[in-house]
N, C-alpha and C. Protein backbone atom coordinates (compact mmCIF):
# COMPACT_ATOMS: atom_id res chain seq x y z
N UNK A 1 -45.16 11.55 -12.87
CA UNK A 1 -45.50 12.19 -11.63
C UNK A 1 -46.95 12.70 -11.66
N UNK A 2 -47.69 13.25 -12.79
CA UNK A 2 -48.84 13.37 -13.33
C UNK A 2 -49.65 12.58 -12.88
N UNK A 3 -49.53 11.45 -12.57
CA UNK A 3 -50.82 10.59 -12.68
C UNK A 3 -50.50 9.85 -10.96
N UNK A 4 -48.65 9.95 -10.96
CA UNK A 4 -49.44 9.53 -9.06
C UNK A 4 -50.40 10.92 -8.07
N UNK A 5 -49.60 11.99 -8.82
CA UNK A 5 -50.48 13.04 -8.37
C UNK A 5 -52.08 13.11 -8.04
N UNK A 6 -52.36 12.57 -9.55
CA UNK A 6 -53.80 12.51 -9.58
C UNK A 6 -54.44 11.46 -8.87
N UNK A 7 -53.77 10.24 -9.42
CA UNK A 7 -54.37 9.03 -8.35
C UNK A 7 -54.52 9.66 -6.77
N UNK A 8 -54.10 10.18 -6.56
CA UNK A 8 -53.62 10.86 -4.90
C UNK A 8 -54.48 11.21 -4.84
N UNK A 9 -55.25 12.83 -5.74
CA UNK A 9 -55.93 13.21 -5.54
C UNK A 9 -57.46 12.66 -5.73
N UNK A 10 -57.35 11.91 -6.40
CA UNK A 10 -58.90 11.06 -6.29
C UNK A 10 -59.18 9.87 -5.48
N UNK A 11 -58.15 9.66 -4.62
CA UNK A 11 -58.44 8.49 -3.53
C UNK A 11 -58.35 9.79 -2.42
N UNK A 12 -58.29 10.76 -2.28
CA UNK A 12 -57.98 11.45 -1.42
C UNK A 12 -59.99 12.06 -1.24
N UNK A 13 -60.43 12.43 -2.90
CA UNK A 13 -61.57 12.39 -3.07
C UNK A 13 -63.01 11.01 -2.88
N UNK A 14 -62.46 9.97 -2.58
CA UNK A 14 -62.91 9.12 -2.46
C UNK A 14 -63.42 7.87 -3.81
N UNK A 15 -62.48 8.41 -4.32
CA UNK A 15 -63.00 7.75 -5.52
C UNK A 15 -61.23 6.27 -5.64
N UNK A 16 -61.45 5.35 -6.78
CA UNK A 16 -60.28 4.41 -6.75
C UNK A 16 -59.13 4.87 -7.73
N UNK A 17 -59.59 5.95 -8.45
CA UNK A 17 -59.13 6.36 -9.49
C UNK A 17 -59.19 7.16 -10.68
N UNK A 18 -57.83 7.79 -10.99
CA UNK A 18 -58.70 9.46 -11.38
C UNK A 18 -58.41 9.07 -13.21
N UNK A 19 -59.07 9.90 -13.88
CA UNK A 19 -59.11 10.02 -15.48
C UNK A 19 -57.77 11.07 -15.85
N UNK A 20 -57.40 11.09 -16.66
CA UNK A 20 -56.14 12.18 -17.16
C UNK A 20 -56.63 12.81 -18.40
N UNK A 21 -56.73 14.14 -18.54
CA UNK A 21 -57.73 15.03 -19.45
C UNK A 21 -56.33 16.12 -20.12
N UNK A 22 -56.60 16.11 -21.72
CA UNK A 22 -55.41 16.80 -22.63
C UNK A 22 -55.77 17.88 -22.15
N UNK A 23 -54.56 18.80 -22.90
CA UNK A 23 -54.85 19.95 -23.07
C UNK A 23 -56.88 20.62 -23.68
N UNK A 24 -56.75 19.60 -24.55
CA UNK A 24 -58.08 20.21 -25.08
C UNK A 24 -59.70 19.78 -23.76
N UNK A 25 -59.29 19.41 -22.72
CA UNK A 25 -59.95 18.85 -21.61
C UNK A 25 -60.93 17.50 -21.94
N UNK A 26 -60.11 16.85 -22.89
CA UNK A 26 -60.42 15.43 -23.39
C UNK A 26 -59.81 14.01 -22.76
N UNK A 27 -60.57 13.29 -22.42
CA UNK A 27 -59.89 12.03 -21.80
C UNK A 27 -58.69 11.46 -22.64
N UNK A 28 -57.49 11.14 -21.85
CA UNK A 28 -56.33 10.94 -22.17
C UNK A 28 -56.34 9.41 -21.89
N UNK A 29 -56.14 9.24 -20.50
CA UNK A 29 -56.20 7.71 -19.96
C UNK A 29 -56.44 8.13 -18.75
N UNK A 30 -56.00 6.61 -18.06
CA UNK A 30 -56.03 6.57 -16.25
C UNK A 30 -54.88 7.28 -15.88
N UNK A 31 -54.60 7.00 -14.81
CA UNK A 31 -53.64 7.53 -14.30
C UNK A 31 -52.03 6.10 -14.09
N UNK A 32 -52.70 5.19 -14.80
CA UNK A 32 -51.43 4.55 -15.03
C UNK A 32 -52.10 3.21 -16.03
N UNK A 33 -53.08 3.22 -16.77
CA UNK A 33 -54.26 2.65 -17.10
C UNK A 33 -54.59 3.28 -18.85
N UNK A 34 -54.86 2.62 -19.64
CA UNK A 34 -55.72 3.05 -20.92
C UNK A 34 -56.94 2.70 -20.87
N UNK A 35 -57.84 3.47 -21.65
CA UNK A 35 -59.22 3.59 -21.10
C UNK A 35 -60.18 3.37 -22.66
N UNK A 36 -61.05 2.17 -22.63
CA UNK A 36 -61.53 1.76 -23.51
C UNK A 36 -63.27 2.02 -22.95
N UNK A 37 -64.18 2.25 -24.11
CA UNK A 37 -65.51 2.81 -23.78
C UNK A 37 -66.01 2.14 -25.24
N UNK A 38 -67.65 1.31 -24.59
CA UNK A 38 -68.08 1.22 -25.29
C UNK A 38 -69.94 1.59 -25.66
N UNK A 39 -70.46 2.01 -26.64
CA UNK A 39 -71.15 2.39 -26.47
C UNK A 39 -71.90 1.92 -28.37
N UNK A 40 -73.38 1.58 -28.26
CA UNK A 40 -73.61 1.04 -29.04
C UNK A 40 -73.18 -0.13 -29.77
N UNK A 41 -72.73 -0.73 -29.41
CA UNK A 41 -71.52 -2.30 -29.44
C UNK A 41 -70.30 -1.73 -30.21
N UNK A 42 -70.16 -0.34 -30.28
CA UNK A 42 -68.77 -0.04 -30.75
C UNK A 42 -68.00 0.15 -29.51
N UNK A 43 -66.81 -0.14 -29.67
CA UNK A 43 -65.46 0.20 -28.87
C UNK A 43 -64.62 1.36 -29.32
N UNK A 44 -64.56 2.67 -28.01
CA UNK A 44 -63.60 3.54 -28.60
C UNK A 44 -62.35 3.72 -28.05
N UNK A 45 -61.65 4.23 -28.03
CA UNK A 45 -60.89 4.26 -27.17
C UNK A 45 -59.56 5.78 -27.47
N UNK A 46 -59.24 6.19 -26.66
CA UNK A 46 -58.67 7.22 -27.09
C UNK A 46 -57.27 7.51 -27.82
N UNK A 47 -57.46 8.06 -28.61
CA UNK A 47 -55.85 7.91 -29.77
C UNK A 47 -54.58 8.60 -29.12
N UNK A 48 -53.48 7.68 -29.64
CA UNK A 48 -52.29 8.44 -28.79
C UNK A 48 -52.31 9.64 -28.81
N UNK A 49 -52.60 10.00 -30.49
CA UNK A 49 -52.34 11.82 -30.08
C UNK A 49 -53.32 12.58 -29.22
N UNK A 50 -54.09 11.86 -28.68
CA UNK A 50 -54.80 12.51 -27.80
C UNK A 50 -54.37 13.18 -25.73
N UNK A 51 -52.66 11.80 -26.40
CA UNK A 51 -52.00 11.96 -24.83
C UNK A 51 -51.92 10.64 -24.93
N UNK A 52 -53.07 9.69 -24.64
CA UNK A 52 -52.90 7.95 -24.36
C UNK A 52 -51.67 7.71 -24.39
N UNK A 53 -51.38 6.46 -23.77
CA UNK A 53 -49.84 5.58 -23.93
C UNK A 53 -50.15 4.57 -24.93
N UNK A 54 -49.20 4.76 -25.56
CA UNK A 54 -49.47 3.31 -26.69
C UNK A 54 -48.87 2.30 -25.94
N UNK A 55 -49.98 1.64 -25.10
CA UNK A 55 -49.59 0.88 -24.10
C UNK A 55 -49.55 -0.53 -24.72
N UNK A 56 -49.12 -1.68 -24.41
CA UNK A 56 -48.83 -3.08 -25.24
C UNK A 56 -49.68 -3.54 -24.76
N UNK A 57 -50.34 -3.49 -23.66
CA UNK A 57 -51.61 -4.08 -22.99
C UNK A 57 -52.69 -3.49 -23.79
N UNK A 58 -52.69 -2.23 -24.30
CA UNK A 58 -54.10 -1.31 -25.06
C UNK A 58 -54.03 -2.42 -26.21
N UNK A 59 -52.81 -2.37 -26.93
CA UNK A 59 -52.40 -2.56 -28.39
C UNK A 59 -53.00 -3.69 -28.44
N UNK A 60 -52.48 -4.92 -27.43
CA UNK A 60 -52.94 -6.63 -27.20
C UNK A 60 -54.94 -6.27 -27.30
N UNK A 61 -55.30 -6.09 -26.30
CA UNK A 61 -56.96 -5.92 -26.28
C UNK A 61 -57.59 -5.46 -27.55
N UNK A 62 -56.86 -4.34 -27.95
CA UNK A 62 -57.55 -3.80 -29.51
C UNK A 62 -57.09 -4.83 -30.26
N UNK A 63 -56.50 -5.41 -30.28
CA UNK A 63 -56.21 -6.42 -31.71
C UNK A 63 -56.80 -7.58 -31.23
N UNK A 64 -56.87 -8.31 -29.70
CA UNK A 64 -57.76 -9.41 -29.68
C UNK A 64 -59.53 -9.07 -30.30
N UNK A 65 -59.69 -8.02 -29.83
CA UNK A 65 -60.95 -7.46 -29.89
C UNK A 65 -61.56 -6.82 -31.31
N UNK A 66 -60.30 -6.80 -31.61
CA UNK A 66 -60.65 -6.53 -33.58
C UNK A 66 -61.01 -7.85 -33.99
N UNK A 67 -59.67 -8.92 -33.63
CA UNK A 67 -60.15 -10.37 -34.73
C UNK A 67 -61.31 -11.36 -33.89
N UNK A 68 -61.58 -10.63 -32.69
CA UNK A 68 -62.80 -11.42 -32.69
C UNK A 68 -64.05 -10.58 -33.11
N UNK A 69 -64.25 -9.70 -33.82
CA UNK A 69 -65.14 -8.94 -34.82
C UNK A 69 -65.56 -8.04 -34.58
N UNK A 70 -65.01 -7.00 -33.03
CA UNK A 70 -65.75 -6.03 -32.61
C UNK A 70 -65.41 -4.60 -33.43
N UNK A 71 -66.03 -3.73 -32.85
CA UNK A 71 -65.33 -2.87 -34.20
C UNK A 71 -64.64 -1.84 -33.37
N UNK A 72 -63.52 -0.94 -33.42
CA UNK A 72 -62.72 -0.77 -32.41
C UNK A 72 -62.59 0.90 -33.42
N UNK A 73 -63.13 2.06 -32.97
CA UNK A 73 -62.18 3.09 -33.31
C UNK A 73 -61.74 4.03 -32.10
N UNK A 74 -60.37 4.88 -32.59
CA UNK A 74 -59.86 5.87 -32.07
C UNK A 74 -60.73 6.97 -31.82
N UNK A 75 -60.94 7.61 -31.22
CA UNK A 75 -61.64 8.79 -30.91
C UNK A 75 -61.73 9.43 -30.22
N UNK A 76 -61.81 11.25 -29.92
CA UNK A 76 -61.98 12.08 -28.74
C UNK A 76 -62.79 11.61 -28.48
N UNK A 77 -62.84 11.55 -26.73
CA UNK A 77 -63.96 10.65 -25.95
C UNK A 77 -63.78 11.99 -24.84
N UNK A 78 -65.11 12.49 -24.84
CA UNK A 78 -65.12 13.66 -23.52
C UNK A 78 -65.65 13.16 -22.31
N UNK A 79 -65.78 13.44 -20.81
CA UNK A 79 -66.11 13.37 -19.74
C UNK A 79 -67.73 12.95 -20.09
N UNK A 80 -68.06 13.68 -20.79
CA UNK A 80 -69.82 13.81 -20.93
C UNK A 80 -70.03 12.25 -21.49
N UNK A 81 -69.11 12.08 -22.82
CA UNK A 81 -69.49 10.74 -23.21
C UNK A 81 -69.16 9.60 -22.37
N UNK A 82 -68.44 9.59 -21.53
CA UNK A 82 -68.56 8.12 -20.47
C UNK A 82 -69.43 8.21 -19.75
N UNK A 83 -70.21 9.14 -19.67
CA UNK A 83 -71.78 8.97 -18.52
C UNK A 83 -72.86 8.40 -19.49
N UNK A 84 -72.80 8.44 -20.88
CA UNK A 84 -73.73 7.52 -21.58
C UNK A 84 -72.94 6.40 -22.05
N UNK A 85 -71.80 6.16 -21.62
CA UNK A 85 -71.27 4.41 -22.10
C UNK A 85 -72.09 3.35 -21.84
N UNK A 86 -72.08 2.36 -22.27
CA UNK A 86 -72.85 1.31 -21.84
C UNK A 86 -71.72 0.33 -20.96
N UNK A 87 -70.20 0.61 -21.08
CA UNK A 87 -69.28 0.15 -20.65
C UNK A 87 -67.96 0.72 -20.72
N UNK A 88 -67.80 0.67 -19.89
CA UNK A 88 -65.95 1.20 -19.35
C UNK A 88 -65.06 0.44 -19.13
N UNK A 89 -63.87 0.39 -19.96
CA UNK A 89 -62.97 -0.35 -18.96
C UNK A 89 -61.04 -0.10 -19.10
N UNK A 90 -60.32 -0.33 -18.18
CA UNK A 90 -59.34 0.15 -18.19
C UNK A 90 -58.16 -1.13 -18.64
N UNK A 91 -57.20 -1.21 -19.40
CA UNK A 91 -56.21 -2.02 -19.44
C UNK A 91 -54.89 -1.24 -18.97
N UNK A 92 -54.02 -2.40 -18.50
CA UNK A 92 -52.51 -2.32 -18.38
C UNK A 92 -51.89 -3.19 -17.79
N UNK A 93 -50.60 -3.12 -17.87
CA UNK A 93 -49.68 -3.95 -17.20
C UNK A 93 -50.77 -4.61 -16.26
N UNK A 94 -50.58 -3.63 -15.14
CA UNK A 94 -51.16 -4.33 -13.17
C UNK A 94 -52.72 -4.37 -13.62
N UNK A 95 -53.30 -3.31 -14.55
CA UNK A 95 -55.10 -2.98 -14.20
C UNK A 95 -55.23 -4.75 -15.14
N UNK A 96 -54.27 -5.14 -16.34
CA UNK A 96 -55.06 -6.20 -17.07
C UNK A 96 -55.82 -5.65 -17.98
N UNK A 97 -57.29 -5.90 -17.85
CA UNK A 97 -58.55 -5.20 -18.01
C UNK A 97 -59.59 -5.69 -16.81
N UNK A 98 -59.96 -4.05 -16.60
CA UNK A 98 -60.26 -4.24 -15.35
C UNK A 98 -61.25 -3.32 -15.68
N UNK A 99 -62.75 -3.34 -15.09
CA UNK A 99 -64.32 -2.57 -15.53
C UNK A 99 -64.48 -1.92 -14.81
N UNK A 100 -64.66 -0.75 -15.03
CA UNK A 100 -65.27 0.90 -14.44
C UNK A 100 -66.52 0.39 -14.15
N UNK A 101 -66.90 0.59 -12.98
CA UNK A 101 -67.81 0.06 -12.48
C UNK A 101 -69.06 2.16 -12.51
N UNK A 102 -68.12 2.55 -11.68
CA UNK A 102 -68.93 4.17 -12.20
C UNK A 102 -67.91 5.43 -12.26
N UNK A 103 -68.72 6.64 -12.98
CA UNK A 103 -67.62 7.59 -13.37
C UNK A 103 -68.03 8.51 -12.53
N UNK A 104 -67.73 9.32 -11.86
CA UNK A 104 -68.00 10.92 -11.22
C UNK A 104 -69.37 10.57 -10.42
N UNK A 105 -69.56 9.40 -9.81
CA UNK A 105 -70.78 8.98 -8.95
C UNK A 105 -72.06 8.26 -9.72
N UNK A 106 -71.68 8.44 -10.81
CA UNK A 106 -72.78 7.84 -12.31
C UNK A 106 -72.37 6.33 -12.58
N UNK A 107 -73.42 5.47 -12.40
CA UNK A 107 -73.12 4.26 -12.73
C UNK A 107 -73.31 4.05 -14.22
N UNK A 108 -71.80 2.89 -14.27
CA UNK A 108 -71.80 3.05 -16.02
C UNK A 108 -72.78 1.79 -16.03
N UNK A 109 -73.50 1.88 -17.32
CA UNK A 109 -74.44 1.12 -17.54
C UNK A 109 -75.39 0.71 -16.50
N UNK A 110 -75.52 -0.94 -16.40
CA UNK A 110 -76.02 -1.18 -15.24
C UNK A 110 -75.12 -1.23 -13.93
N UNK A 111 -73.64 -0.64 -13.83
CA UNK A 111 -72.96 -1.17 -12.85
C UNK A 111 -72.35 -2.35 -12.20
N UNK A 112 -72.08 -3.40 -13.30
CA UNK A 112 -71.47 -4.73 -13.56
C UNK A 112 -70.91 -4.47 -14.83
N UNK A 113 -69.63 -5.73 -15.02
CA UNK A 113 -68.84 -5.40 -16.54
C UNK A 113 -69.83 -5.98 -17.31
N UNK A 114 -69.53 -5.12 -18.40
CA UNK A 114 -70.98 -5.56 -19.65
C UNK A 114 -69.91 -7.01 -20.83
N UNK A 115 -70.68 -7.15 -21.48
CA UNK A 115 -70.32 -8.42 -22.44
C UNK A 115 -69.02 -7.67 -23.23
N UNK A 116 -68.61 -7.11 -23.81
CA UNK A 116 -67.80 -6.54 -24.13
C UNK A 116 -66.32 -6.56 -23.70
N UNK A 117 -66.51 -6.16 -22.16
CA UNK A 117 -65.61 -6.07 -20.83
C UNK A 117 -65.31 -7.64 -20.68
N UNK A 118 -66.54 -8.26 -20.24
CA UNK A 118 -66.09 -9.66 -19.91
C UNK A 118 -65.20 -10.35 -21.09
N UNK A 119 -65.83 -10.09 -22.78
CA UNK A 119 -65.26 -10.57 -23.79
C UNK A 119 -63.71 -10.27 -23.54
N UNK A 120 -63.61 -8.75 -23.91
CA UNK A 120 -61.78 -8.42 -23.53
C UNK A 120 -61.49 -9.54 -22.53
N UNK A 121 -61.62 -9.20 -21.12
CA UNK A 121 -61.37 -10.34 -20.11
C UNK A 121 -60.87 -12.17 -20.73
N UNK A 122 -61.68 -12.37 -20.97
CA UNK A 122 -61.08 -13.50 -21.51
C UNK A 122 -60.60 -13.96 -22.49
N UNK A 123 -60.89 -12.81 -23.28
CA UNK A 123 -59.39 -13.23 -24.76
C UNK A 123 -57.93 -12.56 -24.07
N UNK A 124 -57.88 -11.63 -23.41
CA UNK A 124 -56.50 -11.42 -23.09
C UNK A 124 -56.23 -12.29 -21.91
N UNK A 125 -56.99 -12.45 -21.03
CA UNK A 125 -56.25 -13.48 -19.88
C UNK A 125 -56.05 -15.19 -20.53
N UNK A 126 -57.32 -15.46 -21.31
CA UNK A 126 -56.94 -16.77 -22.14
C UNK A 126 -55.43 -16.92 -22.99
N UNK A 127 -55.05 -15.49 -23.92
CA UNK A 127 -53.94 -15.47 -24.57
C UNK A 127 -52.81 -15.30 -23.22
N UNK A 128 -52.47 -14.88 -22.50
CA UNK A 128 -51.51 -14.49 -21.70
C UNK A 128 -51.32 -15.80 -20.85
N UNK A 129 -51.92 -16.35 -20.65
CA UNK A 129 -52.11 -17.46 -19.89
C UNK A 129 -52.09 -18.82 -21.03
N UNK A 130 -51.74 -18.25 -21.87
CA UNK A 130 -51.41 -19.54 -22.98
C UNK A 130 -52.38 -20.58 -23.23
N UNK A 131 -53.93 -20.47 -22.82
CA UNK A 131 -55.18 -21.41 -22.88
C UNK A 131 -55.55 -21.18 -24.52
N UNK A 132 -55.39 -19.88 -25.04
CA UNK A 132 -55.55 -19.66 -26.54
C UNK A 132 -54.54 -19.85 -27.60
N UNK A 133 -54.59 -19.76 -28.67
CA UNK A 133 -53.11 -20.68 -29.26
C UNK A 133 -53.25 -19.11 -30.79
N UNK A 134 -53.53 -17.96 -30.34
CA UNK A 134 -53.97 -17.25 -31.31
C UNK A 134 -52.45 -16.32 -31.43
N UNK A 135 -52.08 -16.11 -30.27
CA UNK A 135 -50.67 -15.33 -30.28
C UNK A 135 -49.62 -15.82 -29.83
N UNK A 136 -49.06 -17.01 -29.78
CA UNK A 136 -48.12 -17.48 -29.47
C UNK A 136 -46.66 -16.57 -29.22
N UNK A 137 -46.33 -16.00 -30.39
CA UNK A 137 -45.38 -14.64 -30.44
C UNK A 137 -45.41 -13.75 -29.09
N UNK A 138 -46.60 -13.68 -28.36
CA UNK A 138 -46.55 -12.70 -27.25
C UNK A 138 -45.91 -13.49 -26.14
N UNK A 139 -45.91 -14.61 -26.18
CA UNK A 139 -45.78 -15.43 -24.59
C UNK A 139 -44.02 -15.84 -24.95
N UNK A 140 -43.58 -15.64 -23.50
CA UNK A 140 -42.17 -16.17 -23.35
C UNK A 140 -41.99 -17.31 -22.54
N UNK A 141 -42.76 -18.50 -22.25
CA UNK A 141 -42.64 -19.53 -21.75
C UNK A 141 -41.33 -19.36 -20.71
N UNK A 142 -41.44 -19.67 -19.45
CA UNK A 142 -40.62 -19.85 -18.48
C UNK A 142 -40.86 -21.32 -17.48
């Protein structure tokens, strides 16, 4: 109920979508979304105990994105640090991975998905879509 709340309240604010902040006023996730940031060609992304969902869509992206060599850690990620990301982006079920284009009116980076974003993008839609032959185990052929 948390997060349709919030979604509410940030389309209500004009924005597409709101951030979810712990107790300690640290980014948690989206509001139905996990939230990956990258900055210096590292990837962070926020640790369950931080709140996050150990979402199967997060889990899939961090592990495509590990064995194709990026370097991926857990970490408190505050409000302040996504205004110097060089890239944002959200996975899940419906989002996929899908690029924060800007945060609180601040464009991330240049305001297009950066190489990173696009990379995720097509190792998980290539694996899900069965064009990659790297996870077979994930796909249920119908």
């Amino acid at each position: 109920m948390g997060g349709v709340l919030a979604k509410t309240a940030a389309i209500r604010g004009g924005y597409d979508e709101a951030l979810l902040l712990n107790d300690d006023g640290l980014i948690a996730e989206g509001s139905g979304e996990n939230l990956f940031m990258v900055r210096k060609g590292v990837v962070h992304t926020p640790p369950t105990s931080a709140g996050a969902l150990d979402g199967i869509t997060r889990d899939s992206v961090y592990t495509l994105l590990t064995e194709d060599g990026f370097t991926i850690k857990e970490t408190q990620i505050s409000r302040t640090d996504l205004y110097y990301a060089d890239e944002v982006f959200f996975t899940g079920t419906a989002a996929e991975v899908t690029p924060v284009r800007e945060i609180d009116d601040r464009e991330v980076g240049d305001g297009k998905p950066g190489p990173v974003t696009k990379r995720a993008q097509e190792l998980y839609m290539g694996t899900v879509k069965g064009e990659l032959s790297s996870h077979p185990e994930w796909l249920e052929y119908v």
